[in-house]
Structure formats: structure tokens, C-alpha cells
Protein backbone atom coordinates (compact mmCIF):
# COMPACT_ATOMS: atom_id res chain seq x y z
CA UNK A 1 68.82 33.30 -93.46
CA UNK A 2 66.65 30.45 -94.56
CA UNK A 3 67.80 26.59 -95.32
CA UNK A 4 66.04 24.26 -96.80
CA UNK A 5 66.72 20.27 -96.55
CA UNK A 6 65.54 18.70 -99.60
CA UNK A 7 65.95 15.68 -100.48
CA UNK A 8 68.73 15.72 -103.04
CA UNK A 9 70.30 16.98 -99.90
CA UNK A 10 69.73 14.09 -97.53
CA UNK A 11 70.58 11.94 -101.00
CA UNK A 12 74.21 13.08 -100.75
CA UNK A 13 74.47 12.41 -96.80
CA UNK A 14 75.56 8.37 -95.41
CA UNK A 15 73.32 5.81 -94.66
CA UNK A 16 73.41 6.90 -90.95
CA UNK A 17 73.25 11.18 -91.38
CA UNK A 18 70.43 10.29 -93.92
CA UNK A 19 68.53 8.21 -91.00
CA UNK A 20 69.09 10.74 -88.62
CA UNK A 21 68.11 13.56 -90.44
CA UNK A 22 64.93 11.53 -91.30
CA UNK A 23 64.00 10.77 -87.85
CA UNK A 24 64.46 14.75 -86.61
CA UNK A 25 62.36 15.50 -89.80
CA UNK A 26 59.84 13.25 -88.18
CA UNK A 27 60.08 14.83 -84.61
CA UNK A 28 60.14 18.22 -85.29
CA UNK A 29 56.69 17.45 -87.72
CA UNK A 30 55.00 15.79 -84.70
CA UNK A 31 55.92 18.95 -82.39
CA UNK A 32 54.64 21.18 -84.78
CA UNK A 33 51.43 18.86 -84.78
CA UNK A 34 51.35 18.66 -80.86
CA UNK A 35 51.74 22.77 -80.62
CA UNK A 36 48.67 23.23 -82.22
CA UNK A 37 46.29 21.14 -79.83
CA UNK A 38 43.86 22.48 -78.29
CA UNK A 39 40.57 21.32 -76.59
CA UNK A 40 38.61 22.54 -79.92
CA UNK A 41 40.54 20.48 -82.25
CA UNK A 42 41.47 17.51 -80.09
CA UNK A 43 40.52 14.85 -77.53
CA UNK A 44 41.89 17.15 -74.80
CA UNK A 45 39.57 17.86 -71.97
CA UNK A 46 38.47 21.51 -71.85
CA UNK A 47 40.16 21.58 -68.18
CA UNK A 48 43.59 21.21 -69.35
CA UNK A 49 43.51 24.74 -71.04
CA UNK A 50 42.96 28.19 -68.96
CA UNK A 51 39.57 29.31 -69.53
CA UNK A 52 41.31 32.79 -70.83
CA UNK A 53 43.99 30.92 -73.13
CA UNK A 54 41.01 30.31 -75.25
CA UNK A 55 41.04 32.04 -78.90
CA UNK A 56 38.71 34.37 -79.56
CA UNK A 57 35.53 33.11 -81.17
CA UNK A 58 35.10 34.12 -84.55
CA UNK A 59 32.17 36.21 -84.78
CA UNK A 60 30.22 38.09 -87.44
CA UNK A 61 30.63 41.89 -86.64
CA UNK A 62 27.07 43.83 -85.36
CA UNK A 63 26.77 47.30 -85.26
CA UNK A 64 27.65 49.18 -82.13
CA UNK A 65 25.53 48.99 -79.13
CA UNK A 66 25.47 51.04 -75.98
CA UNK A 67 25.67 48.53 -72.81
CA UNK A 68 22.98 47.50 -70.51
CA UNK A 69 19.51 46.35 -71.18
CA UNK A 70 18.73 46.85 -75.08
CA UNK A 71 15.18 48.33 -76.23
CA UNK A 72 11.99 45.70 -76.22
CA UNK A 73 14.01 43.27 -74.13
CA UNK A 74 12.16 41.30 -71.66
CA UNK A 75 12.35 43.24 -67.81
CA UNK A 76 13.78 41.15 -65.32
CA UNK A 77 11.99 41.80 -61.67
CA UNK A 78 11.14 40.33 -58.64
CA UNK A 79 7.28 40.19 -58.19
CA UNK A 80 5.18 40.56 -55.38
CA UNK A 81 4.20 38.35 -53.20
CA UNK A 82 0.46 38.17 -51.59
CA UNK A 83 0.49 40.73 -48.43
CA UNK A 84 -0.81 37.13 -46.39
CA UNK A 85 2.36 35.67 -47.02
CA UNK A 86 4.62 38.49 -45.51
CA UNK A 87 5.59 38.32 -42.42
CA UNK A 88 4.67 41.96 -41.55
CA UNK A 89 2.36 44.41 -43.17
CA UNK A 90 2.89 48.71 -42.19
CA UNK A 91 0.67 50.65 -42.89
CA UNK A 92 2.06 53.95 -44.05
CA UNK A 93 -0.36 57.46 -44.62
CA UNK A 94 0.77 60.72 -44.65
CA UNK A 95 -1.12 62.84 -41.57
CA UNK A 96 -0.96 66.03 -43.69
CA UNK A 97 -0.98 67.31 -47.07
CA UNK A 98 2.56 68.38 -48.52
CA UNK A 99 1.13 71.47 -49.85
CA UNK A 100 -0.48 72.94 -47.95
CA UNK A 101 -0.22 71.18 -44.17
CA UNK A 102 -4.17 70.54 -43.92
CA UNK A 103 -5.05 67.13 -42.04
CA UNK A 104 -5.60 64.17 -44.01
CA UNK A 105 -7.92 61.01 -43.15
CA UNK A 106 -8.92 57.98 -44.63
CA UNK A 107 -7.54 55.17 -46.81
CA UNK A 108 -6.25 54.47 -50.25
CA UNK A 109 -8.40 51.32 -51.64
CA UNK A 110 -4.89 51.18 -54.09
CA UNK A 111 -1.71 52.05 -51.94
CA UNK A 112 1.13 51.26 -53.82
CA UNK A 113 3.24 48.55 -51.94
CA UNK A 114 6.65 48.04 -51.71
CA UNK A 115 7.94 45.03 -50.08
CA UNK A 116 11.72 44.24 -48.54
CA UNK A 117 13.30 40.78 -48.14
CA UNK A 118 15.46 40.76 -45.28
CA UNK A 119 17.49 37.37 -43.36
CA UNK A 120 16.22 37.01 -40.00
CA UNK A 121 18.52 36.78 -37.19
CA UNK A 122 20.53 34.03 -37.32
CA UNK A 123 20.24 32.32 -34.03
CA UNK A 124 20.71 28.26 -33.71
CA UNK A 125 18.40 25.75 -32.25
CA UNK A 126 19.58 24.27 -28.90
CA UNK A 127 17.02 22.20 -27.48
CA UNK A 128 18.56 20.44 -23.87
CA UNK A 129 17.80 16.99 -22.94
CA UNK A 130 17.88 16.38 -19.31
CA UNK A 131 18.95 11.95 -18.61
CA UNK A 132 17.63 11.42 -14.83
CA UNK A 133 19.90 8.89 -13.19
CA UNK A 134 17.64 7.50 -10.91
CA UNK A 135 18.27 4.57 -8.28
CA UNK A 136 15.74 1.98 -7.88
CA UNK A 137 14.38 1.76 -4.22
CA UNK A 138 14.23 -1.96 -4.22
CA UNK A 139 17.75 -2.65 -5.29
CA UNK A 140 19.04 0.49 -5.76
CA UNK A 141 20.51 -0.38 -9.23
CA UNK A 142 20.57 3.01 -11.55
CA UNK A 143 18.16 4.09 -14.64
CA UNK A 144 19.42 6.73 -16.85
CA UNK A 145 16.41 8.43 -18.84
CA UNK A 146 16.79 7.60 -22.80
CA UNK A 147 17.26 9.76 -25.71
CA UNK A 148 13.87 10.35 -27.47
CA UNK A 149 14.07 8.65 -30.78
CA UNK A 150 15.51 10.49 -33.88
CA UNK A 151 18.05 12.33 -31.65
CA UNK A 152 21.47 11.80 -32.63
CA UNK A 153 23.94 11.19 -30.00
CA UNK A 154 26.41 13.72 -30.72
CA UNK A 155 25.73 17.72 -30.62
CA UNK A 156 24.78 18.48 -34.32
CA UNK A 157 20.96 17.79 -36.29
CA UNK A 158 20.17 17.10 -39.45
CA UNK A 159 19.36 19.63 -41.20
CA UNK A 160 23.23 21.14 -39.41
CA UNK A 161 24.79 17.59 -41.20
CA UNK A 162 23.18 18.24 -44.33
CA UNK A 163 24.24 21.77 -44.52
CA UNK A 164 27.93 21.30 -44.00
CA UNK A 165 28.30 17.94 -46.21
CA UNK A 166 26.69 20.50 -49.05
CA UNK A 167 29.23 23.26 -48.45
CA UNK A 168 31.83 21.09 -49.23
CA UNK A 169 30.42 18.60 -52.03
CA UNK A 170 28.14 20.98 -53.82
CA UNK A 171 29.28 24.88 -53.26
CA UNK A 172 32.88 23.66 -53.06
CA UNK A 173 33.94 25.23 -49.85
CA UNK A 174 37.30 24.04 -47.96
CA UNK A 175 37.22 22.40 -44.42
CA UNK A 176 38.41 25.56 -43.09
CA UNK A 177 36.02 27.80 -44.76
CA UNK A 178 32.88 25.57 -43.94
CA UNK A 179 34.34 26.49 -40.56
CA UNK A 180 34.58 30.08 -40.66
CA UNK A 181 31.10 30.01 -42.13
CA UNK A 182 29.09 28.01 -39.73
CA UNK A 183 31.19 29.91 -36.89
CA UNK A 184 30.63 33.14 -38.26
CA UNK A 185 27.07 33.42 -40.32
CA UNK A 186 25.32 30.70 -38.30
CA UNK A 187 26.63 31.06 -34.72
CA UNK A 188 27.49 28.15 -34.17
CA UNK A 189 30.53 26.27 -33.11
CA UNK A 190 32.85 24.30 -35.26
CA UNK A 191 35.95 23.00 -35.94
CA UNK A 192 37.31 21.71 -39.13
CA UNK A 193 37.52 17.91 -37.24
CA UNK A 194 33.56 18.30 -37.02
CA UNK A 195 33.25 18.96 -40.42
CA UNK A 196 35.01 15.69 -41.16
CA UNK A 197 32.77 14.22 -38.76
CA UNK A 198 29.55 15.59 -40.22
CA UNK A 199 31.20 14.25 -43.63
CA UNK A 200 31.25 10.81 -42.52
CA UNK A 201 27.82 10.85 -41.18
CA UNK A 202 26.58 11.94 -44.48
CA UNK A 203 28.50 9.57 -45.93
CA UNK A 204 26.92 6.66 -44.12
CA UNK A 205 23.16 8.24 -44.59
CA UNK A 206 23.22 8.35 -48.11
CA UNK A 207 25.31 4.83 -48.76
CA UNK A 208 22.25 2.99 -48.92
CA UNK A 209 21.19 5.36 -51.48
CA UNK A 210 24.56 5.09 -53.29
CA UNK A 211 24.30 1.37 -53.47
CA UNK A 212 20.61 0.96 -54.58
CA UNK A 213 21.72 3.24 -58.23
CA UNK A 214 24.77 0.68 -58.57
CA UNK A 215 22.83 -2.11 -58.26
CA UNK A 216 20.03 -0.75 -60.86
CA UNK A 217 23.09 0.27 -63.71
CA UNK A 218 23.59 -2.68 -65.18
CA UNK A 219 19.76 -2.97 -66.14
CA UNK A 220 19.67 0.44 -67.99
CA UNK A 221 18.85 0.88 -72.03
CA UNK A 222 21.58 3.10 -72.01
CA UNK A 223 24.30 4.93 -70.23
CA UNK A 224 26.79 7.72 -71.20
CA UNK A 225 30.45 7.33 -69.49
CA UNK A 226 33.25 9.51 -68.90
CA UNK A 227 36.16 9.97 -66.57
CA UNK A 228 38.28 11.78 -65.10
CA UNK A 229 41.83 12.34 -63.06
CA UNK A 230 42.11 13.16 -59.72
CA UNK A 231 43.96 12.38 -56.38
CA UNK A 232 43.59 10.69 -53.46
CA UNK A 233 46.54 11.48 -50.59
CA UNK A 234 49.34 11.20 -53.11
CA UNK A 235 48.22 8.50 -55.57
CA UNK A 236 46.74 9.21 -59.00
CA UNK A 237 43.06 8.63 -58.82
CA UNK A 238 40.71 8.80 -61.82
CA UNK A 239 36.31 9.96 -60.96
CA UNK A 240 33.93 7.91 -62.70
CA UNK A 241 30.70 9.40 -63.93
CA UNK A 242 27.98 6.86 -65.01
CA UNK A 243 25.14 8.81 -66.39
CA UNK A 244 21.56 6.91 -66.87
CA UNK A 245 18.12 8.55 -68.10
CA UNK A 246 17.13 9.70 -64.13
CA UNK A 247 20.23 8.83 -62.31
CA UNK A 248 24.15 9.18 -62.36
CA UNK A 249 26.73 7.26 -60.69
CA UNK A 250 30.14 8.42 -59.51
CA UNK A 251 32.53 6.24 -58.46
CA UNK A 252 36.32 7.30 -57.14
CA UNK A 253 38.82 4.71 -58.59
CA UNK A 254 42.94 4.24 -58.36
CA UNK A 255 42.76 2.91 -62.05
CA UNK A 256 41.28 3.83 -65.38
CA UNK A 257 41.35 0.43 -66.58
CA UNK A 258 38.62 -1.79 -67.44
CA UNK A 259 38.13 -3.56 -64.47
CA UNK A 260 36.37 -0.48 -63.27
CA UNK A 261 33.80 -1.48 -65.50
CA UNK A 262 33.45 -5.02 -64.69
CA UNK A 263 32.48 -3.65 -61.21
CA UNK A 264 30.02 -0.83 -62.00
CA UNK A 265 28.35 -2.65 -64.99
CA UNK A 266 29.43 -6.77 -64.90
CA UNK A 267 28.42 -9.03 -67.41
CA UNK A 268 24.63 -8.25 -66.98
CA UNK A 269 24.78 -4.68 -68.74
CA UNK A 270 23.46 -5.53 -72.27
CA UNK A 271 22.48 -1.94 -73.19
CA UNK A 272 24.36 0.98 -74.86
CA UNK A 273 27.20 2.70 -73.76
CA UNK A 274 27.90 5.99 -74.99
CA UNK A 275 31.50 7.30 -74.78
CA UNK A 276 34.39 8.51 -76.49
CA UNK A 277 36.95 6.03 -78.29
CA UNK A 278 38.57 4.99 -75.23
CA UNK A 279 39.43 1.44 -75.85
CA UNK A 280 38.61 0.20 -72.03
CA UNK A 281 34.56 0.97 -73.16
CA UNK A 282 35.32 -1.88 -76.05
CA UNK A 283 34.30 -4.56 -73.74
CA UNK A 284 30.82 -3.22 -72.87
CA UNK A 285 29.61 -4.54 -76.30
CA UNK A 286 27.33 -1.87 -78.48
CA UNK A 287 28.38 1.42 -78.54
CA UNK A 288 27.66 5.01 -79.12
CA UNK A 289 30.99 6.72 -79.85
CA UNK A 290 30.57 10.77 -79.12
CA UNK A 291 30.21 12.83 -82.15
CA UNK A 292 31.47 15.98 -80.13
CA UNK A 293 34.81 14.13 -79.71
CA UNK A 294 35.03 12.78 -83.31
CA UNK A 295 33.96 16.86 -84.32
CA UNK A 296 37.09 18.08 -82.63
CA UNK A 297 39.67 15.47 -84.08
CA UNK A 298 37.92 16.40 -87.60
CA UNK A 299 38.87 19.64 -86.46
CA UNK A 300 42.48 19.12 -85.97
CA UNK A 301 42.91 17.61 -89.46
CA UNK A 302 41.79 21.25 -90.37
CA UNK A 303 44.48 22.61 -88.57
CA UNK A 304 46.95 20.30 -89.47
CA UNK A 305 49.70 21.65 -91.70
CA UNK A 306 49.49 18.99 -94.05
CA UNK A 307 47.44 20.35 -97.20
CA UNK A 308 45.92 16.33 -97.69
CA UNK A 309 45.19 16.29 -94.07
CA UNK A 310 43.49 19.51 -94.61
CA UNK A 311 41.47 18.92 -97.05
CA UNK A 312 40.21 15.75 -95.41
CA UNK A 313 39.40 17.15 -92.49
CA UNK A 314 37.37 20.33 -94.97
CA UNK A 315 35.72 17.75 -96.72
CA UNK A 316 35.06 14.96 -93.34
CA UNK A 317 33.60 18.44 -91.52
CA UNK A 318 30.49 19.37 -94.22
CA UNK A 319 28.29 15.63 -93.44
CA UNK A 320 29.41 16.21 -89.41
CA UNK A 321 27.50 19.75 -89.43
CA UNK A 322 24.61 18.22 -92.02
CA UNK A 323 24.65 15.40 -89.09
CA UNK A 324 24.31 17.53 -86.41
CA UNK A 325 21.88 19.98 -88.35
CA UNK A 326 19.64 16.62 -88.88
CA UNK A 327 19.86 16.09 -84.95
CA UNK A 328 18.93 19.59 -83.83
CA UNK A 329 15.80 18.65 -85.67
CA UNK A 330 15.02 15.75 -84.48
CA UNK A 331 14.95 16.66 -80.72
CA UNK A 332 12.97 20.11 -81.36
CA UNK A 333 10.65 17.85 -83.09
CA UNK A 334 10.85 19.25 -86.27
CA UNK A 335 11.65 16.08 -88.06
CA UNK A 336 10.39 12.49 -87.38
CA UNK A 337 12.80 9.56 -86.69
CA UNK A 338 11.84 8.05 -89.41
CA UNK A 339 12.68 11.33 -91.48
CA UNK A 340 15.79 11.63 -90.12
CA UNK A 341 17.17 8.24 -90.47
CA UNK A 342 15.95 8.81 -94.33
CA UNK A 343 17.64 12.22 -94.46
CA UNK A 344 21.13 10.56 -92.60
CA UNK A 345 21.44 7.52 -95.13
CA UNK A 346 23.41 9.72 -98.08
CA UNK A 347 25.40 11.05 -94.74
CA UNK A 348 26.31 7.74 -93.57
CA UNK A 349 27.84 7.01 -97.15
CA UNK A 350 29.90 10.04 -97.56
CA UNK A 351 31.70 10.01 -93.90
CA UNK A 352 32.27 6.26 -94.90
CA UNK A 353 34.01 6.95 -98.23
CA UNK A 354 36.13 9.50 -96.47
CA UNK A 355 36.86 7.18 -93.90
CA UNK A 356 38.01 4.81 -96.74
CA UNK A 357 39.78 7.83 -98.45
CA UNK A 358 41.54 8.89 -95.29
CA UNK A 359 43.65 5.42 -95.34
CA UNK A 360 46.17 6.81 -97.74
CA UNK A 361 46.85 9.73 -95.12
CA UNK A 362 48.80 10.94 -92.36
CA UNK A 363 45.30 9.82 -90.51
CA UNK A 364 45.57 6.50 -91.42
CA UNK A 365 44.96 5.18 -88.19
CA UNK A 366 42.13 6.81 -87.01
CA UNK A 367 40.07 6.87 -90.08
CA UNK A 368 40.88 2.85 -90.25
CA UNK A 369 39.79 2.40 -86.16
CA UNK A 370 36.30 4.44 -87.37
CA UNK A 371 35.46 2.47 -90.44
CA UNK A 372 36.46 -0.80 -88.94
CA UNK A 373 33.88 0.35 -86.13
CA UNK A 374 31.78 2.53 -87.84
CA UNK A 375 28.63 0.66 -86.53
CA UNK A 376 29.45 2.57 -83.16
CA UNK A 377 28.94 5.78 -84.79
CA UNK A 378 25.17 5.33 -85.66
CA UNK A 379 23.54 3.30 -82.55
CA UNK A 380 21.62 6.15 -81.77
CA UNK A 381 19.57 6.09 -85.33
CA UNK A 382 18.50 2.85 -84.35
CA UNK A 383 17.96 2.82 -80.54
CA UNK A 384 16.22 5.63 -79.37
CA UNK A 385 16.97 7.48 -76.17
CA UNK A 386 20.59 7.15 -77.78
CA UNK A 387 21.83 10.86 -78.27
CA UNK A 388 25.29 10.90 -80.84
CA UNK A 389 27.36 13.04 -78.03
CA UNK A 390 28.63 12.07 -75.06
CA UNK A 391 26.99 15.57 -73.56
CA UNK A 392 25.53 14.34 -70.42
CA UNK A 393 28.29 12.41 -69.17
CA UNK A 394 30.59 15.86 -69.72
CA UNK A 395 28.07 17.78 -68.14
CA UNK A 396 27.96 15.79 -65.14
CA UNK A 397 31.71 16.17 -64.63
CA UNK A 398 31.98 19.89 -64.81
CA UNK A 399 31.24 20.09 -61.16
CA UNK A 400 33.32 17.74 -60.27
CA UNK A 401 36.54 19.11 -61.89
CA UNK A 402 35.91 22.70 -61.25
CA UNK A 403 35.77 21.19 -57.26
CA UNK A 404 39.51 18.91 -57.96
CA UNK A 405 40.62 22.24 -58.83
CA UNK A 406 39.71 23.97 -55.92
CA UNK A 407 40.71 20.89 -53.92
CA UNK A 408 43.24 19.37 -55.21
CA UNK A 409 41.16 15.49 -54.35
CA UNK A 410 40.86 13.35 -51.51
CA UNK A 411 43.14 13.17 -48.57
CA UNK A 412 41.71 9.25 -47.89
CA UNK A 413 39.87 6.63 -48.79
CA UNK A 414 36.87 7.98 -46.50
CA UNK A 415 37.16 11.22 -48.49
CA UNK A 416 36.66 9.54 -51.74
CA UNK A 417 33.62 7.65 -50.81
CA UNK A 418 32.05 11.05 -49.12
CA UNK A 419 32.98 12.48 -52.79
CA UNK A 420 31.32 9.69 -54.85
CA UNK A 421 28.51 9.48 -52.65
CA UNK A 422 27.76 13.01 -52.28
CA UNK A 423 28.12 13.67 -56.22
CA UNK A 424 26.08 11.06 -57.12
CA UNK A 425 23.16 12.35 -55.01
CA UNK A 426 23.49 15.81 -56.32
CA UNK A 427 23.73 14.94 -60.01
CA UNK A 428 20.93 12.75 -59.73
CA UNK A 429 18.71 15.45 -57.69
CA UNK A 430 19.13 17.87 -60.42
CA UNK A 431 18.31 15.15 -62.86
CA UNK A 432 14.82 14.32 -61.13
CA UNK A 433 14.18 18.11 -60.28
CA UNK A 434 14.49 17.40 -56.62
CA UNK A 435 15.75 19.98 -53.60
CA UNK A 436 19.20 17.54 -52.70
CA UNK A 437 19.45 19.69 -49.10
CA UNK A 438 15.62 18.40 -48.50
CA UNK A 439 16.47 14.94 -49.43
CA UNK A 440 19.88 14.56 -47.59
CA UNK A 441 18.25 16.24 -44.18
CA UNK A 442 15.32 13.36 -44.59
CA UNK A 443 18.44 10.73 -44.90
CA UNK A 444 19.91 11.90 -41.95
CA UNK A 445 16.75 12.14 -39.75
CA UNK A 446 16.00 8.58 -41.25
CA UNK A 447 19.36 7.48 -40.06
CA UNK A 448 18.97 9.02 -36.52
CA UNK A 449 15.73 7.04 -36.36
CA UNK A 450 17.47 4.03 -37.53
CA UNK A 451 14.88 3.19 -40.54
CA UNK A 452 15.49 3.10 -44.31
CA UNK A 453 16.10 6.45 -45.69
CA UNK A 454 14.23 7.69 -48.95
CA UNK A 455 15.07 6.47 -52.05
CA UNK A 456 16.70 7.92 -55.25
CA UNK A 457 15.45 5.79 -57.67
CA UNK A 458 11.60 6.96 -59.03
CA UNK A 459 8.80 5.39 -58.34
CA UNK A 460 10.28 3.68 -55.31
């Protein structure tokens, strides 16, 4: 059975019916609306969705292929390595023929080699220092013999530190199971209070580090920010990613308020920040709102049930794909800067004048916030090193989340500055091409020395 409330139907209610019915009309249309989000039509972050809830991508169909490697692809192998750099060369001839059992001599000048990788044994380093207490003959006050420099004062190295503060911040592994692994595969003991140990050591390594790529981010042309929620114990936390052309920043935060800001960039940043339309980024002056983000709203008006909505969003989507068509070019180098600023121009006038269009719409308020604004959506025509999307920033905090949901945050405020700290020097690593385990071990022996540890920031 199927009822329809018109409005002749409302006409003949009271005042009050007519006002409620009005208002329910109005919930039940924003339900509908909020059913439909999604992280591909809306500002949602792709971690509030299960990676399987995900539709299906729409595909174009291809003919039927058996599995497994497909005919001219490229082979994927392991090569060989020069027999000087093995660690063992055997020497394998056959001392009779298979036929016919006569002896066999000699050598093949072109015996085919076949080479195995194998672990060694894993067996730890202990190396024992003996401290002489001995008493002076004079006046028989006692010496005990001194460390040699560089060796730390409790029972683990460096290179031990680096490896457990690593299994935890970078390959995401519990307490418990950093543990069972250095107990187990490594032979040597542990306990899950040495691993917070080891974390705080690396912690205090690396600060310096940590410190000297806050100080430099308010002098950068341009940085990309994001955030996102966490815990710490049982307060709502949010993790701040700050992402510069050869460094990124992460900083652990109760709040996701501007004042977060103030302290990462201050009053000195004059350069571009790149984010989505997150009001706190207002303050930081010129801006480079993401394109990705804007994509996906443009994306819900397609989805929306509202035929005006609909065709907005249809009609918004066409100069978004020419924009990002324009964009692919530019980077691959197919088209100049110049070119593409020429080829964006009739772009930039029909996203405006559907902007303007949009004000008589359900949209209303987001089209008026973009053309009130819409100086934020083309920085990066006119400052380059400026890409449209917020990309990097996201990127940066895949990592990160994919780790909160293994770990549910931080248990202290200790644990959040191992976090930040840790992240930051990871991210930025991969950024500069650089082996992280390599450069936290030299931190660590730098600390055990008590000298300044190496720097992240190139060219320093």
C-alpha cells in the first residue's frame, strides 16, 4: 500500500500538524541524504568504511583470461649475484658419466650456477666489560674502571634500540609481540617493560631531530595538512601530519582546534597551506583547498536524490575531470605551465558560474563558501610546487591510521611523543630516500656518546 503526502494534504491539516509534518518531511530527507555517504562521495575519511564495504568499481568488461602471468609480460626474478660476493662457493662435478659409468675429469669453463639465500644463525652480541675496583695504596680510597665511551649503561645497543622502537612505530607490532619476537627469532631476552624502555630511549635520541623540522616549518613555501583522531589513555586525541617538500611533521594533540596551529606554524608561516575546507586552516592566510575533497562532495550532489542537485553535481563534475586531465599533463611534462594556466582559464569560468548557479539549490551553502573563497581553489596555478590535492598529507597518514587501528593510540603522554617522534622520522626517511633503521641506530650511538646526532634536514 503506498501513501503519498502532498501538499493539498498538509493544506487541510492545523497550523501545528502542518509544522510537524513539515519538519519530519525535512528529517526523513536528510536521512535519506546521510544513508548514502560514503568516502567516494563525501568528506568522510576512507578509514571510517570497511575496506570490503566498498562498491564494486565499475569496470569495462575484457575478455576472459586464464590466471597467472599473461603472455609477453615482463619475468620477475631474482638475479645473480657475483660468485666474490657469496659467502661460499661448491664446486659440484659429476665423477662419472650417467650413461655409461666411465670416469670423468676436468672443468666446465660455463657451469651453470645456482645460488641459495639462507639467514645465518641468529646468535646475539654479548661483549662483557670487566670495572676493576681497585684500592689506592697510598690512601686506600677505591677506583672503579670506566665504561669505554659509546657504551650505554643499561644491557641493550643500538642497533637492539633501533630495532624494537621500529617494530612498534613502523611494522606496527604490539608490546607483547615485539616481545615474543626478540625472545624468540633473535635470542634474546625481553620483556614488554624493556620495550617501553627502549621506546623512551628512542624517543629521547631522535627529539633533537624532532625539534630541528618544527623549528624549520614555519619557513617553508608550502605545506600540505591533515589530521586525524586518535586516543591517548581515555581522552580523544587528534595526529597531526605537517607535510613539507623533504620533511613531515607529526604532532599528537588533545584538540583539533586552531591553536594547534599557532604552535606548529606561529605567525612567521607566510607560505601556502594546502588542506581541505576545514575552517581551523582559515587563519594560516593563502590557501590551497584539495581538489580530491571538493571531487567527492561534487560527487555526492550526483548521488543526491534531488534531480537539481543532480544535475549540478553532472554538470560541476565535466571542468573537475578537464581540471584534473590538464594536471596529469602538467606533471608528466606534457604541457608547460604557462600552457596550462592558458588551457585552465575557460575552466576557472565555468566552475565559477556553477558555483553562482548552485546558490538557488539545496547546496546553497557550499557552493556560496567556494565562490566567496574561490581564490583558494587556484593557488597552485600561480605558485608552483603547489599541487591542487591534498595527496601527500593523506598519504602520510595511511600509516598512521592503519597503526591506531591495530593499537587503539597511546596509553600516555610518553607514548604520544614516542609516536610523533618516531612517525615523523619515518615519513621523512622515505621522503629523502634514506634507510630510517641506519639513521635511528647512528642517533642512538650518537646519544650513547653524548654528541649531536645526525640531522634530518638536507644539506645539514
Amino acid at each position: 500500500m503506498s501513501f503519498e503526502i502532498t501538499e493539498d494534504l498538509i493544506a487541510r491539516q492545523t497550523p501545528e500538524a502542518q509544522l510537524i509534518i513539515r519538519l519530519l518531511l525535512a528529517r526523513i530527507e536528510e536521512l535519506e541524504a546521510r544513508l548514502g555517504k560514503s568516502p567516494q562521495n563525501s568528506s568522510l575519511p576512507p578509514s571510517s568504511q570497511h575496506p570490503h564495504a566498498k562498491p564494486p568499481a565499475k569496470k569495462k568488461r575484457r575478455p576472459k583470461r586464464k590466471r597467472g602471468g599473461q603472455r609477453g609480460h615482463l619475468k620477475a626474478e631474482r638475479p645473480l649475484i657475483p660468485s666474490e660476493q657469496c659467502t661460499d662457493v661448491v664446486t659440484c662435478r659429476p665423477t662419472e658419466c650417467r650413461r655409461c659409468g666411465e670416469a670423468l675429469t676436468g672443468d666446465d669453463p660455463h657451469p651453470l650456477r645456482h645460488q641459495v639465500w639462507e639467514l645465518p644463525e641468529l646468535k646475539p652480541l654479548v661483549t662483557e666489560y670487566r670495572r676493576h675496583r681497585l684500592h689506592c695504596p697510598c690512601c686506600r680510597e677505591s677506583t672503579c674502571g670506566k665504561l669505554p665511551p659509546g657504551v650505554p649503561c643499561g644491557q641493550s645497543g643500538p642497533q637492539l634500540i633501533a630495532l624494537v622502537a621500529l617494530l612498534m612505530a613502523y611494522f606496527r607490532q604490539s608490546k607483547r609481540r615485539t616481545t615474543e619476537f626478540v625472545s624468540t627469532v633473535l635470542n634474546i631476552p625481553c620483556s614488554p617493560s624493556l620495550t617501553v624502555k627502549h621506546q623512551s630511549i628512542a624517543t629521547e635520541a631522535l627529539r633533537n631531530n624532532y625539534d630541528e623540522l618544527v623549528a624549520a616549518l614555519p619557513s617553508q613555501p608550502h605545506v600540505a595538512g591533515d589530521e586525524t583522531p586518535t586516543k591517548q589513555a581515555d581522552q580523544k586525541s587528534w595526529l597531526w601530519t605537517f607535510v613539507a617538500h623533504d620533511f613531515t611533521v607529526f604532532a599528537l594533540r588533545p584538540t583539533r582546534a586552531a591553536t594547534v596551529l599557532d604552535e606548529m606554524l606561529g605567525e612567521k608561516f607566510t607560505g601556502v597551506m594546502t588542506c581541505d575546507r576545514a575552517k581551523m586552516y582559515w587563519q594560516c592566510g593563502r590557501l590551497q583547498w584539495c581538489w580530491a575533497h571538493l571531487k567527492r562532495d561534487i560527487q555526492g550532489l550526483v548521488d543526491a536524490p534531488d534531480h537539481r542537485l543532480k544535475r549540478l553535481g553532472r554538470d560541476l563534475m565535466r571542468p573537475v575531470k578537464e581540471l584534473f586531465r590538464l594536471w596529469a599533463r602538467c606533471r608528466d611534462g606534457t604541457l608547460t605551465r604557462r600552457g596550462m594556466k592558458r588551457l585552465m582559464a575557460p575552466v576557472r569560468r565555468a566552475v565559477h558560474g556553477l558555483l553562482l548557479r548552485g546558490h538557488g539549490t539545496a547546496a546553497r551553502g557550499m557552493c556560496r563558501e567556494l565562490f566567496d573563497h574561490r581564490e583558494w581553489l587556484w593557488t597552485f596555478l600561480d605558485v608552483e610546487g603547489v599541487e591542487p590535492t591534498n595527496n601527500a598529507a593523506e598519504r602520510s597518514l595511511r600509516h598512521p591510521v592503519i597503526w591506531r587501528k591495530l593499537s587503539f593510540g597511546t596509553q600516555s603522554a610518553k607514548g604520544s611523543r614516542f609516536v610523533e617522534t618516531m612517525l615523523s622520522a619515518i615519513e621523512t626517511c622515505r621522503q629523502q630516500g634514506r634507510n630510517v633503521f641506519h639513521h635511528v641506530t647512528h642517533a642512538l650511538r650518537a646519544r650513547f656518546h653524548q654528541q649531536h646526532g645526525p640531522s634530518l634536514r638536507p644539506g645539514v
